[in-house]
PDB file of N, CA and C in Angstrom:
ATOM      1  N   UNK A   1      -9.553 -47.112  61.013  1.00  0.00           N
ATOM      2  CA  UNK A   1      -9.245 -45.683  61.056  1.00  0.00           C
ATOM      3  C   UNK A   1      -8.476 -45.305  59.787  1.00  0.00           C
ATOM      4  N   UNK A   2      -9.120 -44.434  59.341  1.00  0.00           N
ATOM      5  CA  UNK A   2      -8.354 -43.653  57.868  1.00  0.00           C
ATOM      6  C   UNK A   2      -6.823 -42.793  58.205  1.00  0.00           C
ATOM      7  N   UNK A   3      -5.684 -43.156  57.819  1.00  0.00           N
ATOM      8  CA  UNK A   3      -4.758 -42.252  58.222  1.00  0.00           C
ATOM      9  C   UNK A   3      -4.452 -41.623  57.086  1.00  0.00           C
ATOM     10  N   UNK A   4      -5.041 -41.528  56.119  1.00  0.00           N
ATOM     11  CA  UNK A   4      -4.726 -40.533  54.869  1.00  0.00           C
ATOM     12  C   UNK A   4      -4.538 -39.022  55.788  1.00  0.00           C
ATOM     13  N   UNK A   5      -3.774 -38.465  54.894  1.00  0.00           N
ATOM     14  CA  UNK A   5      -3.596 -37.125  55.311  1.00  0.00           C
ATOM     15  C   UNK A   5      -3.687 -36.331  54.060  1.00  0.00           C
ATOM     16  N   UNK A   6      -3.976 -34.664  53.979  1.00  0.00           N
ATOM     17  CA  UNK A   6      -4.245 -33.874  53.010  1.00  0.00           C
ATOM     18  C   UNK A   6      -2.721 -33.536  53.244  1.00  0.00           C
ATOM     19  N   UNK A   7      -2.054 -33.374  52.003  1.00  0.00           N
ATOM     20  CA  UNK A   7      -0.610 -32.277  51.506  1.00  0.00           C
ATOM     21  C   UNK A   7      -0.663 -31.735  50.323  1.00  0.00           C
ATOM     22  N   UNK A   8       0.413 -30.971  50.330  1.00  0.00           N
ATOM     23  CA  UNK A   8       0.712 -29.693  48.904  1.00  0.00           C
ATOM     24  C   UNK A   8       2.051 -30.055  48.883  1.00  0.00           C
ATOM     25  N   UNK A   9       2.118 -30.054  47.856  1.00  0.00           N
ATOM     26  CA  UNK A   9       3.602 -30.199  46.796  1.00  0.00           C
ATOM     27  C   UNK A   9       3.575 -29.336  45.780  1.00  0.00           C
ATOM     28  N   UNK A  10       4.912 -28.279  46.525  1.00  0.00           N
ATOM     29  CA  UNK A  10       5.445 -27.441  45.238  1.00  0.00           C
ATOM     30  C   UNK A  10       6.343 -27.886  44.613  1.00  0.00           C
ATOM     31  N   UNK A  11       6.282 -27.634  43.883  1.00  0.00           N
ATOM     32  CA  UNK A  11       7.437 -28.038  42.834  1.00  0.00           C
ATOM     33  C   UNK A  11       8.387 -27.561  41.980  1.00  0.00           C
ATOM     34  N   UNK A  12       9.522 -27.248  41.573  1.00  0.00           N
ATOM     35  CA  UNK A  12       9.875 -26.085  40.856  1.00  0.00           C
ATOM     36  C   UNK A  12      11.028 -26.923  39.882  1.00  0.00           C
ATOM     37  N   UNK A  13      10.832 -27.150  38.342  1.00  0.00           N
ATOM     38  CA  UNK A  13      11.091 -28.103  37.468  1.00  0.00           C
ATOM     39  C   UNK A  13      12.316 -27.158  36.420  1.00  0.00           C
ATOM     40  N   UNK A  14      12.913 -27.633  36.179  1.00  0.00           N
ATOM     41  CA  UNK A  14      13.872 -26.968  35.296  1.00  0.00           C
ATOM     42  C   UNK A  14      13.034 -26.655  34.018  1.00  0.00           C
ATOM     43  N   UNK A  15      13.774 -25.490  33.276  1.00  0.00           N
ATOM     44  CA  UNK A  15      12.654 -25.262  32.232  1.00  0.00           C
ATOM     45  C   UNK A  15      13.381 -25.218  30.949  1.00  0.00           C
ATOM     46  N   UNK A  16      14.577 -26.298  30.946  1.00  0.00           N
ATOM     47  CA  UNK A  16      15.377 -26.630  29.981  1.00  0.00           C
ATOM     48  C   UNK A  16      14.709 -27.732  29.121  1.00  0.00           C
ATOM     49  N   UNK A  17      13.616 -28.083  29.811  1.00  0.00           N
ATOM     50  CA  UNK A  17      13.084 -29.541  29.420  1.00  0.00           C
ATOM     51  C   UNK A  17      12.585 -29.301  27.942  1.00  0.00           C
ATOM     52  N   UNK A  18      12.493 -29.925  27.087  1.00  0.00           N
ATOM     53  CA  UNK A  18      11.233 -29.882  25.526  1.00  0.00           C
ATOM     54  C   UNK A  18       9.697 -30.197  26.525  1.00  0.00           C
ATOM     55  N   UNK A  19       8.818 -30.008  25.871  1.00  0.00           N
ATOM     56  CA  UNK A  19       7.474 -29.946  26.469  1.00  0.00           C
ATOM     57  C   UNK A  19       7.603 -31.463  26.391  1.00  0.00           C
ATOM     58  N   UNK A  20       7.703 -32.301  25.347  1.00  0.00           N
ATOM     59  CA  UNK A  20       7.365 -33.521  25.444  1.00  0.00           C
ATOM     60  C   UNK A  20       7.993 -33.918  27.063  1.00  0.00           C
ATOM     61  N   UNK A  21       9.267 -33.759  27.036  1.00  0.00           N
ATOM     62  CA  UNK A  21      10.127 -34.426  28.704  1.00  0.00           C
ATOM     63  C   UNK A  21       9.701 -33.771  29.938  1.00  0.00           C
ATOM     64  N   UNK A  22       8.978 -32.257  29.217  1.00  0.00           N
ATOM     65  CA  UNK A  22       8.067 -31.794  30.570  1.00  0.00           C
ATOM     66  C   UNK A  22       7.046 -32.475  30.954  1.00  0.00           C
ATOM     67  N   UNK A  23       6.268 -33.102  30.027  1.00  0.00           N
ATOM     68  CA  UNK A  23       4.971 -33.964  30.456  1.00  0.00           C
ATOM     69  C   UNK A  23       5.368 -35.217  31.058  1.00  0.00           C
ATOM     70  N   UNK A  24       6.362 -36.089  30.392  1.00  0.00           N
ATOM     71  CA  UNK A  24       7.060 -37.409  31.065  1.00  0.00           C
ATOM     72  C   UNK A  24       7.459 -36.711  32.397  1.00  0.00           C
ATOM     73  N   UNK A  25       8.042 -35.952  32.632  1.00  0.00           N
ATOM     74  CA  UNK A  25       8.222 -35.489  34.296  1.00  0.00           C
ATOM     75  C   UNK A  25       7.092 -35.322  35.172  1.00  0.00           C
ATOM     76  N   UNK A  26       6.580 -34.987  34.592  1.00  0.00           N
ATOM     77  CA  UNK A  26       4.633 -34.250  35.355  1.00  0.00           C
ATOM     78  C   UNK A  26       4.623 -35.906  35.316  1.00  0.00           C
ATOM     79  N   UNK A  27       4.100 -36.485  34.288  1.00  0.00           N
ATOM     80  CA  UNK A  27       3.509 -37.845  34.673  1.00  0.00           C
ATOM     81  C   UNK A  27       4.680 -38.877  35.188  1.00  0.00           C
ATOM     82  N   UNK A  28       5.755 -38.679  35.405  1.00  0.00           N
ATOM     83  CA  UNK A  28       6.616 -39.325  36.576  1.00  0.00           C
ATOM     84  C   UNK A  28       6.177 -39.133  37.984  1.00  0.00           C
ATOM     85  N   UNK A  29       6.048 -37.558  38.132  1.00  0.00           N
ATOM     86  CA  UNK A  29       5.529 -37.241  39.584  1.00  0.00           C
ATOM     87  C   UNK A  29       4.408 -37.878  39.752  1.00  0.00           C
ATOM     88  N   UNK A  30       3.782 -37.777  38.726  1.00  0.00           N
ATOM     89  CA  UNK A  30       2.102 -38.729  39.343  1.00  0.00           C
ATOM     90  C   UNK A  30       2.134 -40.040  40.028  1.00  0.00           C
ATOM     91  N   UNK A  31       3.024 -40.407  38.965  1.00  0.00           N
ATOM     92  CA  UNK A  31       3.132 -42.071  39.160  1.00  0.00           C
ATOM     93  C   UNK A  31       3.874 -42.448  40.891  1.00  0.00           C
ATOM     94  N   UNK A  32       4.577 -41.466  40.900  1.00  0.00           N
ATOM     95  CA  UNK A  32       5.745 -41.245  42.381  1.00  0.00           C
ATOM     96  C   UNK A  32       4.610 -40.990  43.396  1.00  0.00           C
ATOM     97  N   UNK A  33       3.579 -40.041  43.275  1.00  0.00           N
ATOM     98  CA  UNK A  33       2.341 -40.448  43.905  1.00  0.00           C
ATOM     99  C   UNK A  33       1.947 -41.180  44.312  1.00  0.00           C
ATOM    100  N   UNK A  34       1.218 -41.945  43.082  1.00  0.00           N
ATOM    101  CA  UNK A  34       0.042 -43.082  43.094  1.00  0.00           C
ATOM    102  C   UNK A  34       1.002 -44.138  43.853  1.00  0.00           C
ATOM    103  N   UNK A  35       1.991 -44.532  43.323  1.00  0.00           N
ATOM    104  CA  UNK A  35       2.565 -45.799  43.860  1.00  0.00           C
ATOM    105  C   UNK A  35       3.003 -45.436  45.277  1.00  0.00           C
ATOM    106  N   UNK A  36       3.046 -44.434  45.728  1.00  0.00           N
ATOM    107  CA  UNK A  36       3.531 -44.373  47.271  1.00  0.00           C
ATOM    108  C   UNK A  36       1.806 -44.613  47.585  1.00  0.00           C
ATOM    109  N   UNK A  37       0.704 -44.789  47.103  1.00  0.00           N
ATOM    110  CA  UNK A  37      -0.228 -45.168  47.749  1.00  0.00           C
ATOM    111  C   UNK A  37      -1.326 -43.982  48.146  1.00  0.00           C
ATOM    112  N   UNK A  38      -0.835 -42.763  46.924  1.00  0.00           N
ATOM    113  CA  UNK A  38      -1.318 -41.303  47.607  1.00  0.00           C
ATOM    114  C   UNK A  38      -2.657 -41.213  46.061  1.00  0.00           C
ATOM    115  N   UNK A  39      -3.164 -39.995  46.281  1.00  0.00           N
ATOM    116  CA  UNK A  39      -4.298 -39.730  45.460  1.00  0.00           C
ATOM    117  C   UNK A  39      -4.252 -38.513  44.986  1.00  0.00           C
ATOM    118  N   UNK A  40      -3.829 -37.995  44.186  1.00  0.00           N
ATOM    119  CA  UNK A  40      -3.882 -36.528  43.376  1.00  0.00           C
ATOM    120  C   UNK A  40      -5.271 -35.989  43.171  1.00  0.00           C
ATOM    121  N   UNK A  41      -5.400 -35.263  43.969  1.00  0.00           N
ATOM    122  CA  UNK A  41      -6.798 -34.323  44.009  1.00  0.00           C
ATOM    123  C   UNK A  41      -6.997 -33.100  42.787  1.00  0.00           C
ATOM    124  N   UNK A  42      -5.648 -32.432  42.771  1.00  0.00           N
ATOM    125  CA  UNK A  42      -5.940 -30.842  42.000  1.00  0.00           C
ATOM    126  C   UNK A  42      -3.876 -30.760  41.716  1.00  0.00           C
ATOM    127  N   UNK A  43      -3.673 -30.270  40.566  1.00  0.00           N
ATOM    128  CA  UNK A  43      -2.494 -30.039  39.785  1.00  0.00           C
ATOM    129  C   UNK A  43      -3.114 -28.558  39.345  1.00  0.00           C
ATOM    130  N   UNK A  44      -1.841 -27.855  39.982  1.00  0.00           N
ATOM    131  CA  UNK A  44      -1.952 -26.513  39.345  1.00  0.00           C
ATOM    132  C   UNK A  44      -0.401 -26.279  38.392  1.00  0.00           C
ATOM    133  N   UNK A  45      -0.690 -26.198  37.094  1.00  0.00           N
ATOM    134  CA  UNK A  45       0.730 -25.523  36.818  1.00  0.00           C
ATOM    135  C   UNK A  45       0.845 -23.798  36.707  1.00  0.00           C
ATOM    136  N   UNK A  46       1.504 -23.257  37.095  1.00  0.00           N
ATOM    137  CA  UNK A  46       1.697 -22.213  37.531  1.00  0.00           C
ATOM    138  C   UNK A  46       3.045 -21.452  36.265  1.00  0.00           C
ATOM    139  N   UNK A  47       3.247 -22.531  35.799  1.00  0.00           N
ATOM    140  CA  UNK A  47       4.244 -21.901  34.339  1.00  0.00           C
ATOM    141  C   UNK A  47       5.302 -21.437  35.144  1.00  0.00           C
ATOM    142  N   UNK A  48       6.201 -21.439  33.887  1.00  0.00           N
ATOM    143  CA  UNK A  48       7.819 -20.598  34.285  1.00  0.00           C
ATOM    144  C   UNK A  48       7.555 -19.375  35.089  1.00  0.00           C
ATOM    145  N   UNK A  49       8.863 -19.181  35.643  1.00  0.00           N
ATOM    146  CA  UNK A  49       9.024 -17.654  36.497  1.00  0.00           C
ATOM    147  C   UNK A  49      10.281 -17.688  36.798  1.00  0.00           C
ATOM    148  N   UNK A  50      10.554 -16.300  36.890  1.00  0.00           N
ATOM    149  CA  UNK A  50      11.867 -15.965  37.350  1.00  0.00           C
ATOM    150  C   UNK A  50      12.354 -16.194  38.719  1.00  0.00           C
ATOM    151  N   UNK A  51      13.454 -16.834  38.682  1.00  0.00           N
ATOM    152  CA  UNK A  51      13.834 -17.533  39.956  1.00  0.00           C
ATOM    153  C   UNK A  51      14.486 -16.359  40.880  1.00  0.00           C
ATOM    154  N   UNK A  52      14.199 -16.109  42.479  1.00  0.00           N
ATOM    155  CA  UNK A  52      15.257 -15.227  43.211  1.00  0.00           C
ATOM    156  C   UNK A  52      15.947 -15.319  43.175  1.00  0.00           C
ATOM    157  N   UNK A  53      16.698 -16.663  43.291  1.00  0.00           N
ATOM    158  CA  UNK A  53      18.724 -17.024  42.851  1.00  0.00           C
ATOM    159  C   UNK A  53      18.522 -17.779  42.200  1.00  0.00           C
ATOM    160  N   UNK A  54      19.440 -18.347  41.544  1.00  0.00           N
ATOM    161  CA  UNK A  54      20.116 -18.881  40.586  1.00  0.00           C
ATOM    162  C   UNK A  54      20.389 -20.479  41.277  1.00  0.00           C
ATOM    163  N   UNK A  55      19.478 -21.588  41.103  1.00  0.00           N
ATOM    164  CA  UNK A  55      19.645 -23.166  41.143  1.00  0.00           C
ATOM    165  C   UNK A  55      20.408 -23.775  40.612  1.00  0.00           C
ATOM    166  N   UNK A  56      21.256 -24.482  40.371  1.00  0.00           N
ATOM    167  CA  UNK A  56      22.011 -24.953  39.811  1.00  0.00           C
ATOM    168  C   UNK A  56      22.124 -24.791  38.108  1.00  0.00           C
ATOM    169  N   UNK A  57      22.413 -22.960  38.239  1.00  0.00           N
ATOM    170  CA  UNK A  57      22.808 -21.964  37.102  1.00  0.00           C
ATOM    171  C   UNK A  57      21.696 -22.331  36.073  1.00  0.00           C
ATOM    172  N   UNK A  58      20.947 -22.136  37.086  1.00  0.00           N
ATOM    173  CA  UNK A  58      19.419 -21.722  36.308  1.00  0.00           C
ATOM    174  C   UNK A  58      18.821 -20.956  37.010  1.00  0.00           C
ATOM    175  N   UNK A  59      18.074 -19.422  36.243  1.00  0.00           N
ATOM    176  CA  UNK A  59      17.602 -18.403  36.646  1.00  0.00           C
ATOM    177  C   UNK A  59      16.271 -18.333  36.296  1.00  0.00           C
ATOM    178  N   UNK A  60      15.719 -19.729  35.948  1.00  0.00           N
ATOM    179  CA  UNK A  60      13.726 -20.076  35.497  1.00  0.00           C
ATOM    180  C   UNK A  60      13.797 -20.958  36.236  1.00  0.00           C
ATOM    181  N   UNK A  61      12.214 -21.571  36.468  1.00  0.00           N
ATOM    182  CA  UNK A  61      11.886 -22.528  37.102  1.00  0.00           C
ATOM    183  C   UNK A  61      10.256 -22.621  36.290  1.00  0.00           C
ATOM    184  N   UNK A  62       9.910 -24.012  36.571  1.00  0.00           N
ATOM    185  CA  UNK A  62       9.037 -24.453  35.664  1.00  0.00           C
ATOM    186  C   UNK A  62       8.004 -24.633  37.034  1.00  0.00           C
ATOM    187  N   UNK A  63       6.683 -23.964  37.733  1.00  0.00           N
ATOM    188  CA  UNK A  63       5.942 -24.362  38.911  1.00  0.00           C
ATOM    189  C   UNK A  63       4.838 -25.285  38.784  1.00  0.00           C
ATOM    190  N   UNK A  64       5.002 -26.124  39.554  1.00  0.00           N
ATOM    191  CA  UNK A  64       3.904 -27.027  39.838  1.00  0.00           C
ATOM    192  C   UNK A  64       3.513 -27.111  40.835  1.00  0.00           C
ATOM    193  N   UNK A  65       2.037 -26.852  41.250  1.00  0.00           N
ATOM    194  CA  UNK A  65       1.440 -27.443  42.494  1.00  0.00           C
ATOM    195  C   UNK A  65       0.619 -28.363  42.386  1.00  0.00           C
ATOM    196  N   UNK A  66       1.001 -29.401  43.697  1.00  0.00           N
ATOM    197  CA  UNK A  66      -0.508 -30.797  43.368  1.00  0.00           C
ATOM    198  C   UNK A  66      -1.124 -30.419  44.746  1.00  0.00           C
ATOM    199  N   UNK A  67      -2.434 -30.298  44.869  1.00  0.00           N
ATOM    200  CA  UNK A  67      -3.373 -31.332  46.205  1.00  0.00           C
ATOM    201  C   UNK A  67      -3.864 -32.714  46.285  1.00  0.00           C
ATOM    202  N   UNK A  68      -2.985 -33.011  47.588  1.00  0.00           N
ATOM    203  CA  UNK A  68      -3.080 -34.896  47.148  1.00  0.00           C
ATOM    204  C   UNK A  68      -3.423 -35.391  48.291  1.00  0.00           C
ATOM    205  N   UNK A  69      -3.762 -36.286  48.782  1.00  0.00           N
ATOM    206  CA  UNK A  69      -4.218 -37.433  50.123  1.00  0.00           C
ATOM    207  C   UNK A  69      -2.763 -38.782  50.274  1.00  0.00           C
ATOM    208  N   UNK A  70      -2.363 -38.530  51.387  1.00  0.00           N
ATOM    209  CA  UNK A  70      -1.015 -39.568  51.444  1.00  0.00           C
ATOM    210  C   UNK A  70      -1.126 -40.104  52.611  1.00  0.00           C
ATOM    211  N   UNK A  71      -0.714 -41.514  52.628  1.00  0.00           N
ATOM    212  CA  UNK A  71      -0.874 -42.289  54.018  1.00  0.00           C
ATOM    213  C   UNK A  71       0.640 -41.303  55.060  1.00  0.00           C
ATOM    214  N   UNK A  72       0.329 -41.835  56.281  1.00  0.00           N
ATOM    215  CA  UNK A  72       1.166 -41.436  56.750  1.00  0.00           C
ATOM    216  C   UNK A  72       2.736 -41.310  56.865  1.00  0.00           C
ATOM    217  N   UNK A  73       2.958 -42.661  56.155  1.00  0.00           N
ATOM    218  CA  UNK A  73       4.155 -43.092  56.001  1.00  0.00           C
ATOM    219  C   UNK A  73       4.894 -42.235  54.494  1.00  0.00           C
ATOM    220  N   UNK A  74       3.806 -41.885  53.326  1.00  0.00           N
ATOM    221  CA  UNK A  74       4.425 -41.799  52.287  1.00  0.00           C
ATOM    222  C   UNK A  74       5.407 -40.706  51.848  1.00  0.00           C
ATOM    223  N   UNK A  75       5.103 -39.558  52.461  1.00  0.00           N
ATOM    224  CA  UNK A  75       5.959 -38.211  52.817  1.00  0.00           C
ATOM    225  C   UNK A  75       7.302 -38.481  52.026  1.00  0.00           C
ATOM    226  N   UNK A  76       8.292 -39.489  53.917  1.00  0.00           N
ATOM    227  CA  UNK A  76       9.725 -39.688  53.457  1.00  0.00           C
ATOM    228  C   UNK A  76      10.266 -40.174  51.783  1.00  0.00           C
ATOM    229  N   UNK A  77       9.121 -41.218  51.845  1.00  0.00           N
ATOM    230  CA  UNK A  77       9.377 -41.958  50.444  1.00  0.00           C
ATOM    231  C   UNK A  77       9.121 -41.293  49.151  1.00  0.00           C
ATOM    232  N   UNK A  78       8.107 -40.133  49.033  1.00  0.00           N
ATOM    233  CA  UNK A  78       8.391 -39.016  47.857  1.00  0.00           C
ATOM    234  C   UNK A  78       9.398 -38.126  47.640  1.00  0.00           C
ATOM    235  N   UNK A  79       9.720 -37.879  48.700  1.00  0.00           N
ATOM    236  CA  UNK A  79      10.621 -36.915  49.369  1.00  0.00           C
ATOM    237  C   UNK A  79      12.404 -37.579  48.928  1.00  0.00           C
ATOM    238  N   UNK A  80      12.553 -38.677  49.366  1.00  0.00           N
ATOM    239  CA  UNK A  80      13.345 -39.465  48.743  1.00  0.00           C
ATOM    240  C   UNK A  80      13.125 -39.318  47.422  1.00  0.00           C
ATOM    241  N   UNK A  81      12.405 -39.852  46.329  1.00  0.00           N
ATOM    242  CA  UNK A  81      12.574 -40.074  45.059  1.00  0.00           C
ATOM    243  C   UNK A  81      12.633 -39.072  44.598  1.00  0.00           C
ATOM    244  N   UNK A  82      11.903 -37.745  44.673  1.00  0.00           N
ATOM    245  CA  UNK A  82      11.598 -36.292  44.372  1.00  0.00           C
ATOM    246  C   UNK A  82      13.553 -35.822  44.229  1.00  0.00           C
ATOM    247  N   UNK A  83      14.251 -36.281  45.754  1.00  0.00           N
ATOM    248  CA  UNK A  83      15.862 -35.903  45.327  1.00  0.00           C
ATOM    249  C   UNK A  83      16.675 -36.153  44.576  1.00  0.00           C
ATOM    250  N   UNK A  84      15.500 -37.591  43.955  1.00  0.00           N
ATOM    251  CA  UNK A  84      16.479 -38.165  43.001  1.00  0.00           C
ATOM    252  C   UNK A  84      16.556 -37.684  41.250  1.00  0.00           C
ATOM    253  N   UNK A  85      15.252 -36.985  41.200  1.00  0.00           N
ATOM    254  CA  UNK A  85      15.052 -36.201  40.014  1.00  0.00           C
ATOM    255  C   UNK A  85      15.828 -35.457  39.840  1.00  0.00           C
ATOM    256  N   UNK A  86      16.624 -35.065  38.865  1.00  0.00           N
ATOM    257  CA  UNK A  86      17.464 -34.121  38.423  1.00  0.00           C
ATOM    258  C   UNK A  86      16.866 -33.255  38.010  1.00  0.00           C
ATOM    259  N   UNK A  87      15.600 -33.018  37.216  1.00  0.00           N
ATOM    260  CA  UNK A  87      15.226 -32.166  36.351  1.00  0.00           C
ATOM    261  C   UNK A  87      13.955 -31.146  37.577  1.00  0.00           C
ATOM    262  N   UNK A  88      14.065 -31.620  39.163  1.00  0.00           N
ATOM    263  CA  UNK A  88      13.313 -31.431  39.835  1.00  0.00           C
ATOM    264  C   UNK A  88      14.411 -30.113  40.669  1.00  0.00           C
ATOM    265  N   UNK A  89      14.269 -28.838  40.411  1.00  0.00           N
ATOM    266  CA  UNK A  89      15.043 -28.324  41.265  1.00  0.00           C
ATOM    267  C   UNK A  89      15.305 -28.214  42.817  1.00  0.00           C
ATOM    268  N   UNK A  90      13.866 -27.786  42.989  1.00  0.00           N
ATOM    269  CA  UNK A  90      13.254 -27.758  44.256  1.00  0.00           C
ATOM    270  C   UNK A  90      12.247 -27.838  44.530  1.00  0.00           C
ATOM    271  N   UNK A  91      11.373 -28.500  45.587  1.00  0.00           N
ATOM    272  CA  UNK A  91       9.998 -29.114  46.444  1.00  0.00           C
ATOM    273  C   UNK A  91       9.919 -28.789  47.448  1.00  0.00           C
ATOM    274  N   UNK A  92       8.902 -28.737  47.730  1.00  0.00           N
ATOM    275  CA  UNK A  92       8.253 -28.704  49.020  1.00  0.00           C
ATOM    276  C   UNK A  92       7.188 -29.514  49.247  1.00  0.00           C
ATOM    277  N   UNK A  93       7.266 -30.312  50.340  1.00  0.00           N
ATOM    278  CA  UNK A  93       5.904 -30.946  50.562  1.00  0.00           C
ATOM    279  C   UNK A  93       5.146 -30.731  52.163  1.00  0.00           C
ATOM    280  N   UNK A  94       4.009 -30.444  51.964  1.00  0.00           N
ATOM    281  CA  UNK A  94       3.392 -29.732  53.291  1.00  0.00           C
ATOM    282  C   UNK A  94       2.513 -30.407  53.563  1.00  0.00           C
ATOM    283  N   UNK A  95       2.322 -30.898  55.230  1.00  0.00           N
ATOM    284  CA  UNK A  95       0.888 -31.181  55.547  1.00  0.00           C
ATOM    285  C   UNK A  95       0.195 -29.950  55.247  1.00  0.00           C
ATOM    286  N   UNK A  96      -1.365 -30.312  55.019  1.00  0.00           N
ATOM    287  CA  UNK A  96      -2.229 -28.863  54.820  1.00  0.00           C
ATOM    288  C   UNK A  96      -3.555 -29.297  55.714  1.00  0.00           C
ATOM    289  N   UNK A  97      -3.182 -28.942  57.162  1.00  0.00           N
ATOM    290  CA  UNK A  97      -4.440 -29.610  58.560  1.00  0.00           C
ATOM    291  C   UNK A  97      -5.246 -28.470  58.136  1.00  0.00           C
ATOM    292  N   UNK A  98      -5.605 -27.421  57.478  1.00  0.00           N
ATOM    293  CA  UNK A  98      -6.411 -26.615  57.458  1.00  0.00           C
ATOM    294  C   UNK A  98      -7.402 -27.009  56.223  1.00  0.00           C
ATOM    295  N   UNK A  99      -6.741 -28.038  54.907  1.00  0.00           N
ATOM    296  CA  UNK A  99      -7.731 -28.768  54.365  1.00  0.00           C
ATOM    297  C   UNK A  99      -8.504 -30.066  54.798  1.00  0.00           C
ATOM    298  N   UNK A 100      -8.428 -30.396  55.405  1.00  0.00           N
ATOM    299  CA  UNK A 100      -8.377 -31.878  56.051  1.00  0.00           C
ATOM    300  C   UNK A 100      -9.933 -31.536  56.645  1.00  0.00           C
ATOM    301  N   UNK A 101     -10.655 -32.728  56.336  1.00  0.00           N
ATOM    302  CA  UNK A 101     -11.718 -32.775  56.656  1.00  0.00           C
ATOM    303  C   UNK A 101     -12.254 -32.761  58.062  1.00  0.00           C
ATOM    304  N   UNK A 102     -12.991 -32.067  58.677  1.00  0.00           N
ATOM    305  CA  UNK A 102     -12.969 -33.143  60.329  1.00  0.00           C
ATOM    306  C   UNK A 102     -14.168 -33.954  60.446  1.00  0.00           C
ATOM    307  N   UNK A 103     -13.815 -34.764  60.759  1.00  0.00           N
ATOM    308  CA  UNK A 103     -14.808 -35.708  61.202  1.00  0.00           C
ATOM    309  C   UNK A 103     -15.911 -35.538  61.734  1.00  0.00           C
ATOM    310  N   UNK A 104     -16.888 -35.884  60.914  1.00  0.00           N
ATOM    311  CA  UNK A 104     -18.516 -35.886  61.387  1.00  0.00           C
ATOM    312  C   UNK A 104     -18.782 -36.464  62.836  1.00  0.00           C
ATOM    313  N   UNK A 105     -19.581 -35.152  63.399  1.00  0.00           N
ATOM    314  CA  UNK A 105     -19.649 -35.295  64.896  1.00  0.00           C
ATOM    315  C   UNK A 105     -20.939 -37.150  64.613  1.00  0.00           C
ATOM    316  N   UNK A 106     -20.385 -38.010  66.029  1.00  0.00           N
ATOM    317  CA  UNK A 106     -21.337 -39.488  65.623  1.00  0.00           C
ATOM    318  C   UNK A 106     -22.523 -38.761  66.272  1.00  0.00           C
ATOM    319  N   UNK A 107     -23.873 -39.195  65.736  1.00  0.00           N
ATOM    320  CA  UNK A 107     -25.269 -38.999  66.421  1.00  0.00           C
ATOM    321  C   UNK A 107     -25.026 -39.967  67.519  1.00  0.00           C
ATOM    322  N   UNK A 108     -25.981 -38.502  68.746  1.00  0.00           N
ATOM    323  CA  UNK A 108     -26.180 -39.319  70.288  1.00  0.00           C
ATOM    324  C   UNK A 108     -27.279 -40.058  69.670  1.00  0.00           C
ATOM    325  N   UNK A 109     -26.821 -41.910  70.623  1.00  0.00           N
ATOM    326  CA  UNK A 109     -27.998 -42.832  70.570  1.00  0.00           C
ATOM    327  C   UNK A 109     -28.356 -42.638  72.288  1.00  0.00           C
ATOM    328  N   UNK A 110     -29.880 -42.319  71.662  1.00  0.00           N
ATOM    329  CA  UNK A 110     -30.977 -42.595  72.472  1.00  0.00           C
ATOM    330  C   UNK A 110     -31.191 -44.071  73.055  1.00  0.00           C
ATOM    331  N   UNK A 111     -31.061 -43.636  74.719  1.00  0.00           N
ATOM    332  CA  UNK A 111     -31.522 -45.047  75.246  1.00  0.00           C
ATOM    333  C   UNK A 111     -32.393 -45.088  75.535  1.00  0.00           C
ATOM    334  N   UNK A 112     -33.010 -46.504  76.036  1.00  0.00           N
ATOM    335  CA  UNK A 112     -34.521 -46.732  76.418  1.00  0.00           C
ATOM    336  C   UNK A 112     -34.173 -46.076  78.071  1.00  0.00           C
ATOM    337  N   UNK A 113     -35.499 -45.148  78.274  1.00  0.00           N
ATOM    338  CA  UNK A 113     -35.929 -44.708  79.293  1.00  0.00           C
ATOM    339  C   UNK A 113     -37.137 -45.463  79.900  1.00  0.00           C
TER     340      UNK A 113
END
C-alpha cells in the first residue's frame, strides 16, 4: 500500500537574502524534502510582497509555493527543520485530499458460470 500523501508548502522567506543565498535556501528546502523521503512535483515562486504585519521587523516576505508527495510520517520532520531556518519566516504545510489521486476502481472478475 502506497502511503504517500499530496501537500502544499507555503513559504514566506526573508527578502534580506542576496539572490545567490536566496537560491542556497530554495535548494536547502528541496533537499529538506527529498531527504525526508518526499518528491517535489511543482515550485511556484510568487516573489516579494508586502507583509500584513511586520515578522521579525520585516515588512517583505519572499513567497514560495511547492506541490510535493510525502510519506506519512514526513510532515513533523519538515516542519521541525523548516523552524530551524532563520531566513524562513513563516510556513505552512497542508495536506491537499482534493489533489490526491483516487484510486482506480479494480475490474469485476468474471467467474465461471
Amino acid at each position: 500500500m502506497d502511503d504517500r500523501r499530496r501537500y502544499e508548502l507555503y513559504a514566506v522567506l526573508s527578502v534580506g537574502l542576496e539572490e545567490d543565498a536566496l537560491e542556497a535556501l530554495v535548494a536547502r528546502l528541496d533537499d529538506i524534502i527529498v531527504n525526508s523521503g518526499g518528491e517535489v512535483l511543482e515550485v511556484k515562486r510568487k516573489g516579494r510582497r508586502r507583509l500584513a504585519y511586520a515578522i521579525h521587523h520585516q515588512n517583505e516576505g519572499y513567497d514560495i509555493v511547492y506541490q510535493l508527495t510525502l510519506p506519512a510520517e514526513a510532515p513533523a520532520s519538515i516542519e521541525r527543520q523548516l523552524r530551524l531556518q532563520e531566513d524562513v519566516l513563516r510556513y505552512l504545510l497542508l495536506r491537499r485530499e482534493d489533489l490526491e489521486k483516487a484510486q482506480p476502481a479494480q475490474p469485476e472478475k468474471k467467474g465461471a458460470s
